[in-house]
PDB file of N, CA and C in Angstrom:
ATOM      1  N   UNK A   1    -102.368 -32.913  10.812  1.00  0.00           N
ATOM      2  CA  UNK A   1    -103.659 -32.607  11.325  1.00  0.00           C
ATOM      3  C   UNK A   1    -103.979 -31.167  10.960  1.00  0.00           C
ATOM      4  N   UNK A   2    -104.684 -30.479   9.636  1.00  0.00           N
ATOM      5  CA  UNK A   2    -105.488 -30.059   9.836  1.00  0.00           C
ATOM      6  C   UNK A   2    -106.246 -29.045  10.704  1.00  0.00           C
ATOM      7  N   UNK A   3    -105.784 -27.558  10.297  1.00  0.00           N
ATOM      8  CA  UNK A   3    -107.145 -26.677  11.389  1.00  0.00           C
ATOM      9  C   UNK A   3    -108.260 -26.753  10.288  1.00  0.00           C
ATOM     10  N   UNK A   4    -109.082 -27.700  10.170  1.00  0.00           N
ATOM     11  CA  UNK A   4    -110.012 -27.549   9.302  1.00  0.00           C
ATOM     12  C   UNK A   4    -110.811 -28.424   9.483  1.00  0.00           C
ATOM     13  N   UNK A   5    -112.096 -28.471   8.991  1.00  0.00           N
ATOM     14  CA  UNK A   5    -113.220 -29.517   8.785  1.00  0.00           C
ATOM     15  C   UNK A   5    -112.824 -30.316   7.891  1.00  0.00           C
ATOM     16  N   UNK A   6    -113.821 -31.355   7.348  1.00  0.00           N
ATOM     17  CA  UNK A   6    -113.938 -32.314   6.381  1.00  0.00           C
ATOM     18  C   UNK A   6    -114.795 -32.084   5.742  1.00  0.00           C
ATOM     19  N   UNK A   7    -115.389 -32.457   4.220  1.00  0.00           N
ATOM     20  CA  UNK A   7    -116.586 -32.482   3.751  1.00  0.00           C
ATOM     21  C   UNK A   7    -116.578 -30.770   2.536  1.00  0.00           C
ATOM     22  N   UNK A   8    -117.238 -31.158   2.002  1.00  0.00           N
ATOM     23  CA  UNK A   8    -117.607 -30.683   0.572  1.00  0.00           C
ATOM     24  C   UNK A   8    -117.976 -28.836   0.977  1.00  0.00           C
ATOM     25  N   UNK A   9    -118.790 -28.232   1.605  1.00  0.00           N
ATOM     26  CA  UNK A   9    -119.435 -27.276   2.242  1.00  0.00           C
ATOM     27  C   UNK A   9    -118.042 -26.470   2.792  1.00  0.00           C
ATOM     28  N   UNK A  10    -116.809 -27.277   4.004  1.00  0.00           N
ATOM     29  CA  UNK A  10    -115.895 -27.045   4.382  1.00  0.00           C
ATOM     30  C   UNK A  10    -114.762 -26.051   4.007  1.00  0.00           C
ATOM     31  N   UNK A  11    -114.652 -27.439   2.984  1.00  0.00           N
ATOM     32  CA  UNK A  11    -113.557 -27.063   1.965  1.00  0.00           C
ATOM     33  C   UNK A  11    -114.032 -25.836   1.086  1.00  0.00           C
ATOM     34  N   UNK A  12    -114.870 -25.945   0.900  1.00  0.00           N
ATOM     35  CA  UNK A  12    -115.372 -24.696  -0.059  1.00  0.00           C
ATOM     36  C   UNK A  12    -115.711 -23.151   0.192  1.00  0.00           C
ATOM     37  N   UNK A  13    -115.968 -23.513   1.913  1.00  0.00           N
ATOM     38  CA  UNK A  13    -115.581 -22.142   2.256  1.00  0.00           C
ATOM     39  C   UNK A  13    -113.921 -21.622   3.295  1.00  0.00           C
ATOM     40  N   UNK A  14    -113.092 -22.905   3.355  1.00  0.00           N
ATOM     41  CA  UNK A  14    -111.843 -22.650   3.510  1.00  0.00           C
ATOM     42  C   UNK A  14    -111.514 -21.897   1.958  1.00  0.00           C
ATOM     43  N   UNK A  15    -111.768 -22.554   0.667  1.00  0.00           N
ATOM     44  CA  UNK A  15    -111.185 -21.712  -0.583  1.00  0.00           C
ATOM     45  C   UNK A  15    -111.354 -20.379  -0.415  1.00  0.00           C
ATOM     46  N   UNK A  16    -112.866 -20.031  -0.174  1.00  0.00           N
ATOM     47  CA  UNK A  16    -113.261 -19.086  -0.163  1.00  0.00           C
ATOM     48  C   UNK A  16    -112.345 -17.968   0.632  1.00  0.00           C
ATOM     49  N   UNK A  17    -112.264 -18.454   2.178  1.00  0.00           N
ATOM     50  CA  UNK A  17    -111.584 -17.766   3.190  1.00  0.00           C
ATOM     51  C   UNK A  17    -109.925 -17.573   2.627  1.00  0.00           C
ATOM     52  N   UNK A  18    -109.383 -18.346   1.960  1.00  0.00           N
ATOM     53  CA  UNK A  18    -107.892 -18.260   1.812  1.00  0.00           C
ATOM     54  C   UNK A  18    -107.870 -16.909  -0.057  1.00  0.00           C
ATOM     55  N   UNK A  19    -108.421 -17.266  -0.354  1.00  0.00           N
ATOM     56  CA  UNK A  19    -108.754 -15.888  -1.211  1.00  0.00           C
ATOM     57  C   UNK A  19    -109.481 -14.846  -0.772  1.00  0.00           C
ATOM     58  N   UNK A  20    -110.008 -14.586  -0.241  1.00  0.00           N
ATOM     59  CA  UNK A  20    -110.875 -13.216   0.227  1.00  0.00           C
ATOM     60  C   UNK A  20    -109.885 -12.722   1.145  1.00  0.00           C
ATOM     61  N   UNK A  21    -109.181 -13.664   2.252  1.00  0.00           N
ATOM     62  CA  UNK A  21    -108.617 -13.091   3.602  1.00  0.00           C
ATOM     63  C   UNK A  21    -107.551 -13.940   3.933  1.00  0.00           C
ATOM     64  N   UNK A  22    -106.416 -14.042   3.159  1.00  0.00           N
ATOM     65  CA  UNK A  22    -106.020 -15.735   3.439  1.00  0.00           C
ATOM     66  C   UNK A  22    -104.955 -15.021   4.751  1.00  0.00           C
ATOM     67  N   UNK A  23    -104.957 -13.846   5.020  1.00  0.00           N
ATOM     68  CA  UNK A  23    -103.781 -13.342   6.254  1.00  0.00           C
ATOM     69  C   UNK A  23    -104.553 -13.740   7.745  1.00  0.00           C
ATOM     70  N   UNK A  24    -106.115 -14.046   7.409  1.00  0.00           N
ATOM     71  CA  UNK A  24    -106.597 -14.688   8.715  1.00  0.00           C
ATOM     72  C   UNK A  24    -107.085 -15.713   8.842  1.00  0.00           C
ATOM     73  N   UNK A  25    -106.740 -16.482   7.702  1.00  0.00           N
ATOM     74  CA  UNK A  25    -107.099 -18.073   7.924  1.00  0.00           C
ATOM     75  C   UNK A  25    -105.900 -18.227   8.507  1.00  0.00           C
ATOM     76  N   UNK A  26    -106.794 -19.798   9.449  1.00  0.00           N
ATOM     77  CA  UNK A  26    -106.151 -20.227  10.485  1.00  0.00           C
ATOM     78  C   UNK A  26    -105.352 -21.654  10.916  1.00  0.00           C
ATOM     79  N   UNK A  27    -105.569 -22.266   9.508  1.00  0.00           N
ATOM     80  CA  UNK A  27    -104.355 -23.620   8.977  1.00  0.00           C
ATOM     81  C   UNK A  27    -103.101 -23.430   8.757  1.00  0.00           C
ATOM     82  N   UNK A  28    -102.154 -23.158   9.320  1.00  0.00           N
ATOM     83  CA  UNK A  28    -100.790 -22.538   8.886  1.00  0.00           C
ATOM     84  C   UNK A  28    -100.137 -24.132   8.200  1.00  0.00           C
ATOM     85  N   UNK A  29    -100.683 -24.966   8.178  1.00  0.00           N
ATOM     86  CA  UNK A  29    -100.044 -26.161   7.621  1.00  0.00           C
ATOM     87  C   UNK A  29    -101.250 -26.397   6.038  1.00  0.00           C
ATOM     88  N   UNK A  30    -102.243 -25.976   6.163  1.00  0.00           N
ATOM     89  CA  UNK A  30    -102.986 -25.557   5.116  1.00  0.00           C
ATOM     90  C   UNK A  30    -102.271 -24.595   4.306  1.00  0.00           C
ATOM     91  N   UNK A  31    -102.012 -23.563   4.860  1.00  0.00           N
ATOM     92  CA  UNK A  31    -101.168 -22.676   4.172  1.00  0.00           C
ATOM     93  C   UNK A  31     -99.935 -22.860   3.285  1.00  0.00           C
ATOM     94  N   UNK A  32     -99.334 -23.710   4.330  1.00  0.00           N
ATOM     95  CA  UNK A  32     -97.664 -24.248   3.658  1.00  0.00           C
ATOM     96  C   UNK A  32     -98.135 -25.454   2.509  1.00  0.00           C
ATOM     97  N   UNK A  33     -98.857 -26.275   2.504  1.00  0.00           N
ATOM     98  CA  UNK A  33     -99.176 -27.823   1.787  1.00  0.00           C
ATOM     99  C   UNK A  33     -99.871 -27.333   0.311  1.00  0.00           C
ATOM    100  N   UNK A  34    -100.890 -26.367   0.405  1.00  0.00           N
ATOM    101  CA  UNK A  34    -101.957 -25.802  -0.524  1.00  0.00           C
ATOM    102  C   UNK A  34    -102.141 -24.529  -0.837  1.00  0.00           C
ATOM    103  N   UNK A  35    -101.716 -24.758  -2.005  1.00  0.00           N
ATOM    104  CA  UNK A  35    -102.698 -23.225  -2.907  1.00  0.00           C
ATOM    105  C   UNK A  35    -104.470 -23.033  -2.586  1.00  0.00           C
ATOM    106  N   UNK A  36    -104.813 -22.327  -3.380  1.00  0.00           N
ATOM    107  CA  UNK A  36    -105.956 -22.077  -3.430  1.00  0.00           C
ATOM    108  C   UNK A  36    -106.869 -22.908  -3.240  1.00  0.00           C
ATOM    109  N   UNK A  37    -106.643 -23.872  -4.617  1.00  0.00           N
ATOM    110  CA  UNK A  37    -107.438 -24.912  -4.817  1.00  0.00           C
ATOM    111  C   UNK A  37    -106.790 -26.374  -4.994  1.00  0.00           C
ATOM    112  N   UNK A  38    -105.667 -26.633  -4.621  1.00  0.00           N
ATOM    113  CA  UNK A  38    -104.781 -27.666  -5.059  1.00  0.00           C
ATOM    114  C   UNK A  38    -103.982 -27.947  -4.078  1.00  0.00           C
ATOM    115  N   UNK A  39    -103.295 -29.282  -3.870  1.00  0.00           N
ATOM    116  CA  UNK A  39    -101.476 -29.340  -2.892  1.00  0.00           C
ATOM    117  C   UNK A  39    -100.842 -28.674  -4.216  1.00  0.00           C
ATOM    118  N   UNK A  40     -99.614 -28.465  -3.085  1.00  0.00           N
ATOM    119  CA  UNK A  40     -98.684 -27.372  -4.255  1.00  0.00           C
ATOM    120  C   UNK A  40     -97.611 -28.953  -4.351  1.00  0.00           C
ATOM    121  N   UNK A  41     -97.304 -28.651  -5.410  1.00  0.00           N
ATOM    122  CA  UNK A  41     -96.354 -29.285  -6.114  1.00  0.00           C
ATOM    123  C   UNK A  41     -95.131 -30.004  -5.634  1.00  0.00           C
ATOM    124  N   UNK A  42     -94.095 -29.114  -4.735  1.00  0.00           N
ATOM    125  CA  UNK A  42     -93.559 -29.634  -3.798  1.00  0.00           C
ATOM    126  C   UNK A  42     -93.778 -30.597  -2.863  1.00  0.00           C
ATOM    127  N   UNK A  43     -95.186 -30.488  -2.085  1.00  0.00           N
ATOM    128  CA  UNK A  43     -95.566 -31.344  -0.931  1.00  0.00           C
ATOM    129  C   UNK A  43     -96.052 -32.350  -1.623  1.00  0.00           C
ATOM    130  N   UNK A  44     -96.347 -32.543  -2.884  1.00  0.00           N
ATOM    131  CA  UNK A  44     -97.309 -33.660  -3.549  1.00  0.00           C
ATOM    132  C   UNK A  44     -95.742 -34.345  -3.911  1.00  0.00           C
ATOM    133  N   UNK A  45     -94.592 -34.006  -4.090  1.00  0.00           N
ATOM    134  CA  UNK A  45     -94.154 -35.019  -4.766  1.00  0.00           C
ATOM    135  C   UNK A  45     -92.781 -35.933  -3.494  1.00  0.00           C
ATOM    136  N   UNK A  46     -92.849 -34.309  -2.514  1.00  0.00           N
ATOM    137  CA  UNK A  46     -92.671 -35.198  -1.162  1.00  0.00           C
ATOM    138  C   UNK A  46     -93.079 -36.089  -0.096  1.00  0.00           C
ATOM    139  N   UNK A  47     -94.239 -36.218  -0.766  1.00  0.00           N
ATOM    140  CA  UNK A  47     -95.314 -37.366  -0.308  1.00  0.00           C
ATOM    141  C   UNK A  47     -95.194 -38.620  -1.020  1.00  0.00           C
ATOM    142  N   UNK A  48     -95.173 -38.563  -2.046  1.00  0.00           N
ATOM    143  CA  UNK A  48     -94.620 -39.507  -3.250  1.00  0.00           C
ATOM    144  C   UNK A  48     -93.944 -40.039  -2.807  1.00  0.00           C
ATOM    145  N   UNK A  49     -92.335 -39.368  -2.547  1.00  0.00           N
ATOM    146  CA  UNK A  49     -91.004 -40.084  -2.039  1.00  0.00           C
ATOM    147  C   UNK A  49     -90.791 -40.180  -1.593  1.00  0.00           C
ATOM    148  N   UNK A  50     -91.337 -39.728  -0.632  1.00  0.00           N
ATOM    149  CA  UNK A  50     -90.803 -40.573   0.784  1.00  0.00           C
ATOM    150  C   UNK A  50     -91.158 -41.574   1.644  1.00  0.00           C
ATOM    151  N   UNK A  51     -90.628 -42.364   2.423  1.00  0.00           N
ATOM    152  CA  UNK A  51     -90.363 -43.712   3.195  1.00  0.00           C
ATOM    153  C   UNK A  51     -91.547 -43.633   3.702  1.00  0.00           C
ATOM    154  N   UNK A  52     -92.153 -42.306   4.714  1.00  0.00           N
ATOM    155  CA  UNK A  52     -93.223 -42.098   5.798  1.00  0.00           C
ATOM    156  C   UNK A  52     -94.733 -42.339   4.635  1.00  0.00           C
ATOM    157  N   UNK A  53     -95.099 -42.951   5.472  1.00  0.00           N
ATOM    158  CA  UNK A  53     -96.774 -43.131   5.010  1.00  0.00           C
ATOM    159  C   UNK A  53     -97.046 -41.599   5.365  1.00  0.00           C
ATOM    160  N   UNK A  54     -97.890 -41.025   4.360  1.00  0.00           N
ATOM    161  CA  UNK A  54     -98.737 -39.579   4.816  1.00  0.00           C
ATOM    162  C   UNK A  54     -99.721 -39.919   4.747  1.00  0.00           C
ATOM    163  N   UNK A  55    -100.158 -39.136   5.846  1.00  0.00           N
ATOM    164  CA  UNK A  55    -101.945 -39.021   5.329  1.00  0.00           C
ATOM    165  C   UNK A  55    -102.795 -37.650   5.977  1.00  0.00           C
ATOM    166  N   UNK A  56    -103.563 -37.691   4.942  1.00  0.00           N
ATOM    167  CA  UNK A  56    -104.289 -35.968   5.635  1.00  0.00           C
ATOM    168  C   UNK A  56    -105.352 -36.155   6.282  1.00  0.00           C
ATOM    169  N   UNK A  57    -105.387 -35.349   7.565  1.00  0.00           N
ATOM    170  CA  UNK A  57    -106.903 -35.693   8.320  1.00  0.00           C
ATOM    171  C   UNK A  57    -106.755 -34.439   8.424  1.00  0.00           C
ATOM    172  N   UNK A  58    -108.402 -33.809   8.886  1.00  0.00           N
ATOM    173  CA  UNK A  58    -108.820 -32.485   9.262  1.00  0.00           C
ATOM    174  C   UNK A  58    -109.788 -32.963  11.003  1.00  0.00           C
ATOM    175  N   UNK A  59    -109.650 -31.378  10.826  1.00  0.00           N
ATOM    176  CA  UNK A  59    -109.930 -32.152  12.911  1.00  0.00           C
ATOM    177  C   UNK A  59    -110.936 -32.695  13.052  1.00  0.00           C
ATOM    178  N   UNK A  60    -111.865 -32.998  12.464  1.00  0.00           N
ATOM    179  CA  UNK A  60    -113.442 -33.536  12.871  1.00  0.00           C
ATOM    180  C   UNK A  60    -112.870 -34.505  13.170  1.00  0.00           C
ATOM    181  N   UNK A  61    -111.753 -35.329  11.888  1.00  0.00           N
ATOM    182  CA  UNK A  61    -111.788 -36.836  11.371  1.00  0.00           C
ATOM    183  C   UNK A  61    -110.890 -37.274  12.868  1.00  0.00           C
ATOM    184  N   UNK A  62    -109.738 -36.333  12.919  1.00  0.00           N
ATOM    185  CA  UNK A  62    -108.731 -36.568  13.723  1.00  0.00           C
ATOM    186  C   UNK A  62    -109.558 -37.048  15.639  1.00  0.00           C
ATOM    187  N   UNK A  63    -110.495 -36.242  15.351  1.00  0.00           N
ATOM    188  CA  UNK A  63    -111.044 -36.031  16.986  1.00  0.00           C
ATOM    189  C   UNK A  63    -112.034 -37.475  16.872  1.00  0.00           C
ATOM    190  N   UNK A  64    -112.374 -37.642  15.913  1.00  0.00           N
ATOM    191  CA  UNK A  64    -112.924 -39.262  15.846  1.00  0.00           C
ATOM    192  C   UNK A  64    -112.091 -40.344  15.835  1.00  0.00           C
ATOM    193  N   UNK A  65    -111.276 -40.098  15.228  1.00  0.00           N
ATOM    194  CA  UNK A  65    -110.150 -41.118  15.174  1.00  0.00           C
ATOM    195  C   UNK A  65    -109.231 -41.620  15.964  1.00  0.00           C
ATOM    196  N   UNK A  66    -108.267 -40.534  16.296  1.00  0.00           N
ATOM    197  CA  UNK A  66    -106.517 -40.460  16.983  1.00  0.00           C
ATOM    198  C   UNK A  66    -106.749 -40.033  18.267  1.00  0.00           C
ATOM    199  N   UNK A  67    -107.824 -38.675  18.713  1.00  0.00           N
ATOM    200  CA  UNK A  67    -108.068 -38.549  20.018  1.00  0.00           C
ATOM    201  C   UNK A  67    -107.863 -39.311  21.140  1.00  0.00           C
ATOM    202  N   UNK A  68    -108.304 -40.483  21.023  1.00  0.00           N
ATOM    203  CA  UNK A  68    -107.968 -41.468  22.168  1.00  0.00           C
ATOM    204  C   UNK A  68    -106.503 -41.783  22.651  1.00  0.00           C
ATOM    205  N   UNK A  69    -105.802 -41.406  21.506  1.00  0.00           N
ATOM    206  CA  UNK A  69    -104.173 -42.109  21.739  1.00  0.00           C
ATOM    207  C   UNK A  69    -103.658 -41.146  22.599  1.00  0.00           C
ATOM    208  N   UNK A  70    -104.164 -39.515  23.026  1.00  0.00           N
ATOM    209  CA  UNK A  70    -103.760 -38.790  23.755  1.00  0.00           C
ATOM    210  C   UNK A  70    -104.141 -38.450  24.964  1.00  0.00           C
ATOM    211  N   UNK A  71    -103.309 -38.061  25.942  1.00  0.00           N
ATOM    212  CA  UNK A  71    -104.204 -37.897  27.673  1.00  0.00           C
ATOM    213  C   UNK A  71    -105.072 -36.802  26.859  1.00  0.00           C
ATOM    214  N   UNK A  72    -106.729 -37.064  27.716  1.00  0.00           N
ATOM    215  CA  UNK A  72    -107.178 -36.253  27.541  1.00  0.00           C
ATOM    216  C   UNK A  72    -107.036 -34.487  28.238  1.00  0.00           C
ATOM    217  N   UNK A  73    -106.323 -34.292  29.153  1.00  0.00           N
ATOM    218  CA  UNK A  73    -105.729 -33.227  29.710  1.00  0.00           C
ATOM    219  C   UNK A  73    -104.972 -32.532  28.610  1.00  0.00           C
ATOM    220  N   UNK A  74    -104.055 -33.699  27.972  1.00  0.00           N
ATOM    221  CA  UNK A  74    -103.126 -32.599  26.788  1.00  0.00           C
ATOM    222  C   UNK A  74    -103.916 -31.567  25.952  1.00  0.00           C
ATOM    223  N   UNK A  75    -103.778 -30.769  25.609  1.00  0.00           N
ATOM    224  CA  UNK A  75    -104.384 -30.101  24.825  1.00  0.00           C
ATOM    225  C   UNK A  75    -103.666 -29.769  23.589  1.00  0.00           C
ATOM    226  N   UNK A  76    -103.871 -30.526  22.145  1.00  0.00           N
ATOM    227  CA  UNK A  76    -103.123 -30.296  21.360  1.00  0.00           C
ATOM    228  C   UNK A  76    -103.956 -29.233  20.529  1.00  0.00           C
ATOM    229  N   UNK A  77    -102.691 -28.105  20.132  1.00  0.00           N
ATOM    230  CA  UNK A  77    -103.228 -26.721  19.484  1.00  0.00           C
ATOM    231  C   UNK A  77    -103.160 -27.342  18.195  1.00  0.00           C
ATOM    232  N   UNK A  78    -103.850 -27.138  17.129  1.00  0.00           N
ATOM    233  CA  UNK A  78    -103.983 -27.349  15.533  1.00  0.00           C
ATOM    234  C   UNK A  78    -103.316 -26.665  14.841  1.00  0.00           C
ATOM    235  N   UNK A  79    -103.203 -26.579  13.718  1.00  0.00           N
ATOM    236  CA  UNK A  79    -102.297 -27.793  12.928  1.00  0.00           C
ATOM    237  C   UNK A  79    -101.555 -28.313  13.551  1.00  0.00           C
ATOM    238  N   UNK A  80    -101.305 -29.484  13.448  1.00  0.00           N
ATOM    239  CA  UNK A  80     -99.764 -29.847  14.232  1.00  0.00           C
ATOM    240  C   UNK A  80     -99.599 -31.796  12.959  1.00  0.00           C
ATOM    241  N   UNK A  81     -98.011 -32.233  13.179  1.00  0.00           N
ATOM    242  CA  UNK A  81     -98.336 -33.119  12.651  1.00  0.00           C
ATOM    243  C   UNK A  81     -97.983 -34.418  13.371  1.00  0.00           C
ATOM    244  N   UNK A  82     -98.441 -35.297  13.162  1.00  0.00           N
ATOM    245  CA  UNK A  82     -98.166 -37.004  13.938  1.00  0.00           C
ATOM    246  C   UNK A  82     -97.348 -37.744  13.100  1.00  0.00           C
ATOM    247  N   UNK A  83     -96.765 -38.727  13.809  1.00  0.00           N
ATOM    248  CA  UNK A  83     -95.514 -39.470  13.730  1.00  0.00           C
ATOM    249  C   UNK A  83     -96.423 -40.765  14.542  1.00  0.00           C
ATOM    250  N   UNK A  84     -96.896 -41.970  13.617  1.00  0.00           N
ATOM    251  CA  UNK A  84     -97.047 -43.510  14.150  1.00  0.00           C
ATOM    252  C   UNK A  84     -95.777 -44.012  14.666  1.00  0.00           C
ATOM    253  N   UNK A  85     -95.951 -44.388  15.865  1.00  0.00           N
ATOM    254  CA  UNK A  85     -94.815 -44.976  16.472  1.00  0.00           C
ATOM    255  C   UNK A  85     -95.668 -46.200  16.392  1.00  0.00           C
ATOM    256  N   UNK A  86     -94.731 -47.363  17.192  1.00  0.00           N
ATOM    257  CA  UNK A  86     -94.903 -48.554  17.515  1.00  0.00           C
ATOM    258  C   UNK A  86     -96.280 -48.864  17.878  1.00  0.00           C
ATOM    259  N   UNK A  87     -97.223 -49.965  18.197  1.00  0.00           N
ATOM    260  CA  UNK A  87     -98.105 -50.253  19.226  1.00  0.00           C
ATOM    261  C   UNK A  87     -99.102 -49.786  19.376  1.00  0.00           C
ATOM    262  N   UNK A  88     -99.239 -48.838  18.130  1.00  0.00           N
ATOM    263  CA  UNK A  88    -100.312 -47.997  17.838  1.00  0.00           C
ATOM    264  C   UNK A  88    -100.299 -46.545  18.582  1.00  0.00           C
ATOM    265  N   UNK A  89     -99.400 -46.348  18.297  1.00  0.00           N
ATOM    266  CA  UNK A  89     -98.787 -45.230  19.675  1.00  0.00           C
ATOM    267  C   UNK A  89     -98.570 -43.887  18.592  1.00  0.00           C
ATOM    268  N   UNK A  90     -98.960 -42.567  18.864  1.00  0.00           N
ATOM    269  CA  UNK A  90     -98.703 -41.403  18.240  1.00  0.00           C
ATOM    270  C   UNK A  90     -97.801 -40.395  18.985  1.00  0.00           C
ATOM    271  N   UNK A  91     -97.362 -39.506  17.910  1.00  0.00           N
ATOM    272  CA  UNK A  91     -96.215 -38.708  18.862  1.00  0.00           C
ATOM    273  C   UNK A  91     -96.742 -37.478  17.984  1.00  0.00           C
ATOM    274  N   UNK A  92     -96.312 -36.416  18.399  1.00  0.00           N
ATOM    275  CA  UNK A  92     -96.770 -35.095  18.104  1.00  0.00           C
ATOM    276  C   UNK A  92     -95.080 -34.636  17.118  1.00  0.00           C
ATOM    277  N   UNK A  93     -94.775 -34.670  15.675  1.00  0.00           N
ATOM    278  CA  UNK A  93     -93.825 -34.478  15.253  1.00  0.00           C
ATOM    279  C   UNK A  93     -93.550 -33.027  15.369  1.00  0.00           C
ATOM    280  N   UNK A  94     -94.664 -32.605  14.423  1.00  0.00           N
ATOM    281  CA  UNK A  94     -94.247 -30.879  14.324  1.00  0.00           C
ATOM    282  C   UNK A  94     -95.572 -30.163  15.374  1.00  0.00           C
ATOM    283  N   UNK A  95     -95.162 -29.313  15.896  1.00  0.00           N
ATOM    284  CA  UNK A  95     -96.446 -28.687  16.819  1.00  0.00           C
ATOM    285  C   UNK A  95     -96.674 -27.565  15.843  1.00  0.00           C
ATOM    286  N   UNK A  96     -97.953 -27.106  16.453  1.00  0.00           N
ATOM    287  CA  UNK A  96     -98.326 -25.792  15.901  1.00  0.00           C
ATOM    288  C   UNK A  96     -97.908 -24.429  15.527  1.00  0.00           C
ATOM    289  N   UNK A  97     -96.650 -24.380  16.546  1.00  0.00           N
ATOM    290  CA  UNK A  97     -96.009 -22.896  16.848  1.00  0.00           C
ATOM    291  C   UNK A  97     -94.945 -23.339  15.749  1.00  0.00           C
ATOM    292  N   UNK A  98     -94.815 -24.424  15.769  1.00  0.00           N
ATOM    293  CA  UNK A  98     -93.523 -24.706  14.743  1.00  0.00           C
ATOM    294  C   UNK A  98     -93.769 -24.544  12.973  1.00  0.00           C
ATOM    295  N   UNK A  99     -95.057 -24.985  13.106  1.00  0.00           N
ATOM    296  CA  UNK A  99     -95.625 -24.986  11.787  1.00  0.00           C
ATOM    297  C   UNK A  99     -95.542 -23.193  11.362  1.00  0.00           C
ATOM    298  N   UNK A 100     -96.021 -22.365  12.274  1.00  0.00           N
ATOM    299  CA  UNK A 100     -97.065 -21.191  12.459  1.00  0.00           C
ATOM    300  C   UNK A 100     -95.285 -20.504  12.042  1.00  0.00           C
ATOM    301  N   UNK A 101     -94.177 -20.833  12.386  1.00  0.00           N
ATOM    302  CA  UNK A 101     -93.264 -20.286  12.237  1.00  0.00           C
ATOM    303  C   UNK A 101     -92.342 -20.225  10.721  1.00  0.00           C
ATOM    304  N   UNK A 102     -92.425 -21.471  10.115  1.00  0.00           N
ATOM    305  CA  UNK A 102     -92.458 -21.858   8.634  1.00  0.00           C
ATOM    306  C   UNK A 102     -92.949 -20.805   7.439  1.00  0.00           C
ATOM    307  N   UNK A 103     -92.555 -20.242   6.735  1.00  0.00           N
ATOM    308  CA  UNK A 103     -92.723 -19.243   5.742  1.00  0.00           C
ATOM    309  C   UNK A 103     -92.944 -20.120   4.520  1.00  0.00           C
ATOM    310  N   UNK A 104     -92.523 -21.273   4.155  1.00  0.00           N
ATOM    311  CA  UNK A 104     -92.641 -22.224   3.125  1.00  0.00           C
ATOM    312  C   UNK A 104     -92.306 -22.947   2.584  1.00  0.00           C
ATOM    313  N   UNK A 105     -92.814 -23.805   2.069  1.00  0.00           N
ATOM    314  CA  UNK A 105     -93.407 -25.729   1.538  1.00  0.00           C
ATOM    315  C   UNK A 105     -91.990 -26.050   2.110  1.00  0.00           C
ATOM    316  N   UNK A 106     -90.487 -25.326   1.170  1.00  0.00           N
ATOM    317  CA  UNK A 106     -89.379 -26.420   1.364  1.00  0.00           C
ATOM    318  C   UNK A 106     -88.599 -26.495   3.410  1.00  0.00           C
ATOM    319  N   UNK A 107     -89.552 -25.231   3.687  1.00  0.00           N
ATOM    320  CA  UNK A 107     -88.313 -25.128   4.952  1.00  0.00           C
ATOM    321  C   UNK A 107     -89.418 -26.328   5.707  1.00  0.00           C
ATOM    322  N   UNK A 108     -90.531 -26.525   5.421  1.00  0.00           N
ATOM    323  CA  UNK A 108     -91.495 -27.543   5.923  1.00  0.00           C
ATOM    324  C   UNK A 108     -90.764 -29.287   5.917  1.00  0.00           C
ATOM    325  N   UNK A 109     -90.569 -29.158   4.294  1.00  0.00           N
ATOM    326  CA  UNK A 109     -90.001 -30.628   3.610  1.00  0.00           C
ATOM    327  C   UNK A 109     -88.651 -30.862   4.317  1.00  0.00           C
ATOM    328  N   UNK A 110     -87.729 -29.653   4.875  1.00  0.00           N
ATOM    329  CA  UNK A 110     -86.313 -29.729   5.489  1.00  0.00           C
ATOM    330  C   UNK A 110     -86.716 -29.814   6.244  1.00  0.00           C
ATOM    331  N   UNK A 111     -87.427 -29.515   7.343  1.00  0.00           N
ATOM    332  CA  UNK A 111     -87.922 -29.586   8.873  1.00  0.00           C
ATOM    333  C   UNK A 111     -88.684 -31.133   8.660  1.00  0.00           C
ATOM    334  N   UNK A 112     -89.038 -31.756   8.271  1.00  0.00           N
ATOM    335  CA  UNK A 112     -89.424 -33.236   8.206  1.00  0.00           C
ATOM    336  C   UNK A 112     -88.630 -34.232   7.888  1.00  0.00           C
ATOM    337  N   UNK A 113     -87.897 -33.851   7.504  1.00  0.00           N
ATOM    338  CA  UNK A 113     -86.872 -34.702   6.310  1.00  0.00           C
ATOM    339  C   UNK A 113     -85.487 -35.114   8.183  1.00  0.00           C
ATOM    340  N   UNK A 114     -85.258 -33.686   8.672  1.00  0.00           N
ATOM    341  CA  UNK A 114     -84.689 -33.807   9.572  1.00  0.00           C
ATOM    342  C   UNK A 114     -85.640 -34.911  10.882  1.00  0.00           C
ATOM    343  N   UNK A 115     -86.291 -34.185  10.667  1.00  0.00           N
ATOM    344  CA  UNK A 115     -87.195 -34.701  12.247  1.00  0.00           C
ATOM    345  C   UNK A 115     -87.058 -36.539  12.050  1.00  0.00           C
ATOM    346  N   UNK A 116     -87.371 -36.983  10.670  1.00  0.00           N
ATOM    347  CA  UNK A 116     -87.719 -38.138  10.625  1.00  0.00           C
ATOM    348  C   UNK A 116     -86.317 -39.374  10.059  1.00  0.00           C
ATOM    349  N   UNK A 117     -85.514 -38.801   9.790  1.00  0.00           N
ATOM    350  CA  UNK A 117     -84.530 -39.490   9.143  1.00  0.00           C
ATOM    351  C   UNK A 117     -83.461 -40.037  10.604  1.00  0.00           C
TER     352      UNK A 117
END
């Protein structure tokens, strides 16, 4: 999940923001997954291979979508990532602080690789 919008306008001024100021953009899982303008290389081909279905949502999509599967009291901080359980059921894999703590792509791919195996 995404600290970010969806849509064409979005994305284009996230590029913008991660080159002009990227020490105060505020996707730290944006940060680790993507360069400038691209997924970096690593995360694209650990997506590839592995067992887990991925998929990328940004929060608009997420708050239309997955919202419901959570008490609304919880308050989940952004980025963070989900884990489909059973029954249509979501679990919160990596949280935000965890992400926010990650320096890069591979300690991300080892921190998943563990969480999920």
């Amino acid at each position: 999940m995404y600290n970010a919008k969806s849509g064409f306008w979005n994305k284009s001024i996230d590029i913008a923001h991660k080159i002009i100021s990227p020490s105060t953009y505020s996707c730290s899982l944006c940060r680790l997954t993507h360069g400038n303008f691209s997924e970096k290389k690593a995360w694209k081909d650990f997506r590839k291979n592995t067992l887990q279905d991925v998929v990328f949502i940004y929060k608009d999509e997420y708050l239309n979508k997955y919202s419901r599967y959570f008490n609304e009291k919880e308050e989940l901080e952004y980025p963070f990532i989900l884990q489909h359980q059973k029954n249509n059921e979501y679990e919160v894999l990596v949280t935000s602080k965890e992400l926010s703590e990650l320096s890069s792509i591979d300690q991300l791919i080892l921190m998943l690789r563990k969480k999920i195996s």
